[in-house]
Protein backbone atom coordinates (compact mmCIF):
# COMPACT_ATOMS: atom_id res chain seq x y z
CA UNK A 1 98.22 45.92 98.13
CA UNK A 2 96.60 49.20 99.23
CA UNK A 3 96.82 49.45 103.40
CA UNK A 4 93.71 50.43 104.55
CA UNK A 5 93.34 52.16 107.92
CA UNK A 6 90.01 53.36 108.56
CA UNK A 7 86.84 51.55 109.37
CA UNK A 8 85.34 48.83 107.36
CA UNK A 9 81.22 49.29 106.80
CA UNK A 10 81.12 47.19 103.58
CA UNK A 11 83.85 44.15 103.17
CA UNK A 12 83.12 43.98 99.58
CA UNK A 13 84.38 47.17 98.28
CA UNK A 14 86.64 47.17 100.70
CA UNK A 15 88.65 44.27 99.01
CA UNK A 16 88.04 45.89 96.15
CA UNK A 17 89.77 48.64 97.10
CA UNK A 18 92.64 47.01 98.05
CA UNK A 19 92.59 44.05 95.60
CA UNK A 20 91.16 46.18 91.84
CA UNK A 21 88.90 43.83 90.99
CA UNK A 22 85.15 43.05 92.69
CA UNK A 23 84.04 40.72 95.58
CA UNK A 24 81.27 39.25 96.38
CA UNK A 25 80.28 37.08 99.52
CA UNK A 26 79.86 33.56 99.09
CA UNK A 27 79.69 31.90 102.14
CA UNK A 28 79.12 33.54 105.97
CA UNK A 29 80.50 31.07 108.83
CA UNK A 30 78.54 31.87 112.41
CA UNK A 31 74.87 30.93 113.80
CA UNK A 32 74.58 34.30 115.36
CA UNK A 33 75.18 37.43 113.68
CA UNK A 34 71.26 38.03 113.10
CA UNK A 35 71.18 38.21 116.60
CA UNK A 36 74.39 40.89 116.96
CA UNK A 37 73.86 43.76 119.20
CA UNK A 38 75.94 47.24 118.75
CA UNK A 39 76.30 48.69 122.54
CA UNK A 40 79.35 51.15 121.81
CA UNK A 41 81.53 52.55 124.98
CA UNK A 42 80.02 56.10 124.42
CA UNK A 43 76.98 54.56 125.62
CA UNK A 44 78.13 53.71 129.05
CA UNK A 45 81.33 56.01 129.77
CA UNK A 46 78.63 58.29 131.90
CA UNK A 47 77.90 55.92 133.60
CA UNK A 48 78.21 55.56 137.75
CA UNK A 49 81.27 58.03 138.19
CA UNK A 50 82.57 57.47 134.49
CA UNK A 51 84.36 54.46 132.64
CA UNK A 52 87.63 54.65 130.70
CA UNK A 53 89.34 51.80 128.55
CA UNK A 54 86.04 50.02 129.02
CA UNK A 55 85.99 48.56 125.44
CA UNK A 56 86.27 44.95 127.41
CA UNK A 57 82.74 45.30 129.29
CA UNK A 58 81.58 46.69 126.13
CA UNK A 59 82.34 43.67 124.39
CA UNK A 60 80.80 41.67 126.99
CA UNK A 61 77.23 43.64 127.35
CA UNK A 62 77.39 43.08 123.42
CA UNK A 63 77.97 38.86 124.27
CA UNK A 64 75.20 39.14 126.76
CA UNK A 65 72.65 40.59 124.66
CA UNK A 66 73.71 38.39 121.80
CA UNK A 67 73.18 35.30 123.49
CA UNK A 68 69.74 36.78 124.79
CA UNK A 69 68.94 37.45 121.30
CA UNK A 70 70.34 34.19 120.00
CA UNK A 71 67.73 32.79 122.85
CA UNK A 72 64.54 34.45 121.53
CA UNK A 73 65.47 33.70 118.08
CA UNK A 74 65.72 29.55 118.96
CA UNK A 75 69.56 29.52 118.18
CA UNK A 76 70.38 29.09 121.68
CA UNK A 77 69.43 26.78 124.77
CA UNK A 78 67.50 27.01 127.62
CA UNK A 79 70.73 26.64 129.98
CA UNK A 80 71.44 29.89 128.16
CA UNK A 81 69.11 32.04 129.27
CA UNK A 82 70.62 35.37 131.57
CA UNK A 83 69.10 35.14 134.86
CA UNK A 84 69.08 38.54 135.29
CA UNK A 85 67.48 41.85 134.19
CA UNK A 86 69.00 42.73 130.64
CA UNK A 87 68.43 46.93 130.81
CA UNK A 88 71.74 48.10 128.97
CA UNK A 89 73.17 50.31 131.50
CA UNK A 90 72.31 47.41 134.75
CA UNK A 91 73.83 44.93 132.75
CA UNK A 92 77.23 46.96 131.84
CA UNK A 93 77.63 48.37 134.94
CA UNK A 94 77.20 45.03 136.73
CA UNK A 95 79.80 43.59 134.13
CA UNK A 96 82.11 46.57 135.34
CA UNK A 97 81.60 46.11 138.60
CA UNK A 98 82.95 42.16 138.61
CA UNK A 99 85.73 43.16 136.74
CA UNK A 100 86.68 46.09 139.08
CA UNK A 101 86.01 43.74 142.14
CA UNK A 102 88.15 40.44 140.65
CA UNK A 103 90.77 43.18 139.63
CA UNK A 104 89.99 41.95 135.83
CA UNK A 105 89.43 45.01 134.11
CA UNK A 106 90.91 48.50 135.76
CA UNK A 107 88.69 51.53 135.56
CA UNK A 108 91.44 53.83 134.77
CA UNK A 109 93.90 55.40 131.29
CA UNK A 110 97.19 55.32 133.38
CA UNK A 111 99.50 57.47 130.47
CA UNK A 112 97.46 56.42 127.69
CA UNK A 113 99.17 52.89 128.48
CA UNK A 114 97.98 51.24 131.43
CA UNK A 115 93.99 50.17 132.28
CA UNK A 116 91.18 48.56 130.85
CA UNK A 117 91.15 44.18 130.56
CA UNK A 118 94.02 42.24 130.92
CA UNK A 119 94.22 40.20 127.68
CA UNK A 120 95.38 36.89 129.71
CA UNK A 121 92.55 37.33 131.99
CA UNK A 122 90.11 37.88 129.31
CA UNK A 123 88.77 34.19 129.29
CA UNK A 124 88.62 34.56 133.18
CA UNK A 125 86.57 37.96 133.03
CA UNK A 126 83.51 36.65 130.48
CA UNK A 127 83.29 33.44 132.22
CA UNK A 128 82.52 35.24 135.81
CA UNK A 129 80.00 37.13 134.23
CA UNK A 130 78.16 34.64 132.27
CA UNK A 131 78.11 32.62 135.62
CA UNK A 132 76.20 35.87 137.12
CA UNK A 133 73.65 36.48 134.34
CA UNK A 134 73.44 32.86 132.61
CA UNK A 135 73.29 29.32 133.18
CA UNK A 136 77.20 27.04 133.15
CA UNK A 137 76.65 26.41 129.87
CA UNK A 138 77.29 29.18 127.93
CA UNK A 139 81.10 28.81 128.76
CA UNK A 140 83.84 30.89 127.00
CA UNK A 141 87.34 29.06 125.68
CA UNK A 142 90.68 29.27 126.23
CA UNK A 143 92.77 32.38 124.18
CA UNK A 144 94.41 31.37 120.68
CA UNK A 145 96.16 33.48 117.99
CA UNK A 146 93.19 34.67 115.68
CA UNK A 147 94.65 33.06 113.23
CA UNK A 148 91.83 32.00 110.14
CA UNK A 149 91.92 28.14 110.78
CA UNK A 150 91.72 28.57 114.85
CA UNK A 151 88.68 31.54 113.92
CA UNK A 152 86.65 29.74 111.05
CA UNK A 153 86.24 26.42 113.39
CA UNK A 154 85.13 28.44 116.08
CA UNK A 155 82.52 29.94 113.89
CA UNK A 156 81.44 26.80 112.51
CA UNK A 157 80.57 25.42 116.03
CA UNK A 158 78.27 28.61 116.45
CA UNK A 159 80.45 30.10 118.45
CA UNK A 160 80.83 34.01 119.20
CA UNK A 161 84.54 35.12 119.19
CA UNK A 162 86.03 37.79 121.78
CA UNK A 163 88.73 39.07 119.72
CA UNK A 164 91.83 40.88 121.55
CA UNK A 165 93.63 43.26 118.91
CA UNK A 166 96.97 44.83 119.33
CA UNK A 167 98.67 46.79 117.06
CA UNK A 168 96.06 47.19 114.65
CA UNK A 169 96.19 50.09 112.61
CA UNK A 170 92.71 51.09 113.24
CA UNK A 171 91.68 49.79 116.32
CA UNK A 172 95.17 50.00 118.15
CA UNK A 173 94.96 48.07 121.65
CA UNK A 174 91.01 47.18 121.40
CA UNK A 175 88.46 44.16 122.85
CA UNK A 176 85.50 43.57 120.42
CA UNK A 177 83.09 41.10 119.42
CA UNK A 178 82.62 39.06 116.40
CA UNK A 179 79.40 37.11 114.93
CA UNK A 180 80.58 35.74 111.65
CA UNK A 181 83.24 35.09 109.15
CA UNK A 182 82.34 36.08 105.54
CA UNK A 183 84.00 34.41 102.44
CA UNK A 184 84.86 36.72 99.31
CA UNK A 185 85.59 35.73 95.95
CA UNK A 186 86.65 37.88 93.53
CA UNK A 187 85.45 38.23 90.21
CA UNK A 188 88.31 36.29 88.82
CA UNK A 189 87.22 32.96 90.77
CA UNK A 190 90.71 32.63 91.81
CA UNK A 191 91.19 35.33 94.59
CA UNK A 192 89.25 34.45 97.73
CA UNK A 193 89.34 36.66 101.08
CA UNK A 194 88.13 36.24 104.53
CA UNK A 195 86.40 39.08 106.67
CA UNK A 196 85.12 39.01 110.16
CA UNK A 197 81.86 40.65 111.16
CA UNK A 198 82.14 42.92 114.19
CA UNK A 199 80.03 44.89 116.90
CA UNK A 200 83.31 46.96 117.68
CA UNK A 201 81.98 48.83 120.36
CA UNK A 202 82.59 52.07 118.38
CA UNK A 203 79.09 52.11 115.68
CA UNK A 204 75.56 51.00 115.95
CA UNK A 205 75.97 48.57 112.88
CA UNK A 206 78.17 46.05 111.68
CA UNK A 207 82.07 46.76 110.86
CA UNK A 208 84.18 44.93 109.31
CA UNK A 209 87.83 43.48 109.75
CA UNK A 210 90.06 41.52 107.32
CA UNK A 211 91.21 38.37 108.92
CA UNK A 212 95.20 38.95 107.63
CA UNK A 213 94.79 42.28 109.38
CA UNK A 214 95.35 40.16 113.11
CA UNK A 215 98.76 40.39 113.03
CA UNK A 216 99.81 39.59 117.01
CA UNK A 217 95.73 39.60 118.60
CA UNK A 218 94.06 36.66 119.27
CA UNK A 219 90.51 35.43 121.07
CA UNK A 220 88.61 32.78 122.86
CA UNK A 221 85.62 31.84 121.48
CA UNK A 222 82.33 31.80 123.52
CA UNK A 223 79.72 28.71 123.33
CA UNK A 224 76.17 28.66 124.26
């Protein structure tokens, strides 16, 4: 199998790629990937007196506008509307500024190593701030390997997933959101693959991430 290390814009020749024959999607698992947004960390690292390592409020700006979207589309629930004003930079740098204050997510890149959201504190982090822009019920889950049995059930329940990577060979160390699994088949009906669909907090559209590509990271899935 051919490693493949860079980004991922289209999961179909992608496998293809790494697989020599072609894919095509069959099935995508997840209410809410029309409703996606694709905030990156270059957006907001300006911001107040700068941000660094702030992939984690990234990824939860992008949850707050999905769910917003998600809203105005019908696909969520009145308890989930945000309370608050939902201008990009108010809503980041209020999600910042809880993490900085509940010592969640450090504003600093101590030797490339230390800074940014604690992984175990994750779950902790997103459900502070969807208790200060939205109603109790959008509530976010407890962390699990992202393992494809644990991620395609949280899908089908219409969740979103806050995925924690480490190690990747891409992404590295890196907190990002996903709207949907995709299903691949290849053309010779025996080879099926599984992809996630990702605001990554890097691009302004979709990206892409094979599921056997998880290695140690896992996520907590978010409910509304």
């Amino acid at each position: 199998m051919k490693k493949k290390k860079g980004i991922i814009s289209d999961p179909c020749k992608d496998a293809e790629e790494r697989y020599a024959q072609k894919f095509r999607v069959v099935e995508t698992i997840g209410a809410l990937d029309d409703a996606e947004t694709y905030y990156t960390t270059s957006d907001f690292q300006n911001l107040d007196r700068g941000y660094r390592r702030h992939c984690g409020p990234t990824a939860l700006t992008n949850a707050l506008f999905t769910i917003r979207g998600a809203l105005h589309r019908g696909k969520g629930t009145e308890e989930a509307q945000p309370a608050r004003d939902f201008s990009a930079e108010k809503v980041f740098s209020r999600v910042a500024h809880i993490g900085m204050h509940r010592l969640l997510y450090w504003n600093t890149d101590l030797f490339h190593r230390f800074g940014g959201t604690s992984n175990l504190l994750a779950p902790l982090y997103a459900l502070t701030c969807f208790r200060a822009f939205c109603q109790k019920k959008v509530r976010p889950g407890m962390n699990l390997p992202a393992w494809r049995p644990f991620l395609q059930h949280a899908f089908s329940k219409g969740a979103l997933v806050y995925l924690e990577l480490l190690f990747h060979p891409c992404y590295g160390s890196h907190h990002l959101l996903a709207s949907a699994m995709l299903r691949l088949e290849g053309e010779d009906g025996r080879t099926t693959k599984y992809y996630l669909k990702l605001a990554d907090g890097w691009g302004k559209t979709p990206r892409y991430l094979p599921v056997e590509e998880l290695y140690l990271s896992q996520f907590f899935a978010i409910y509304c």
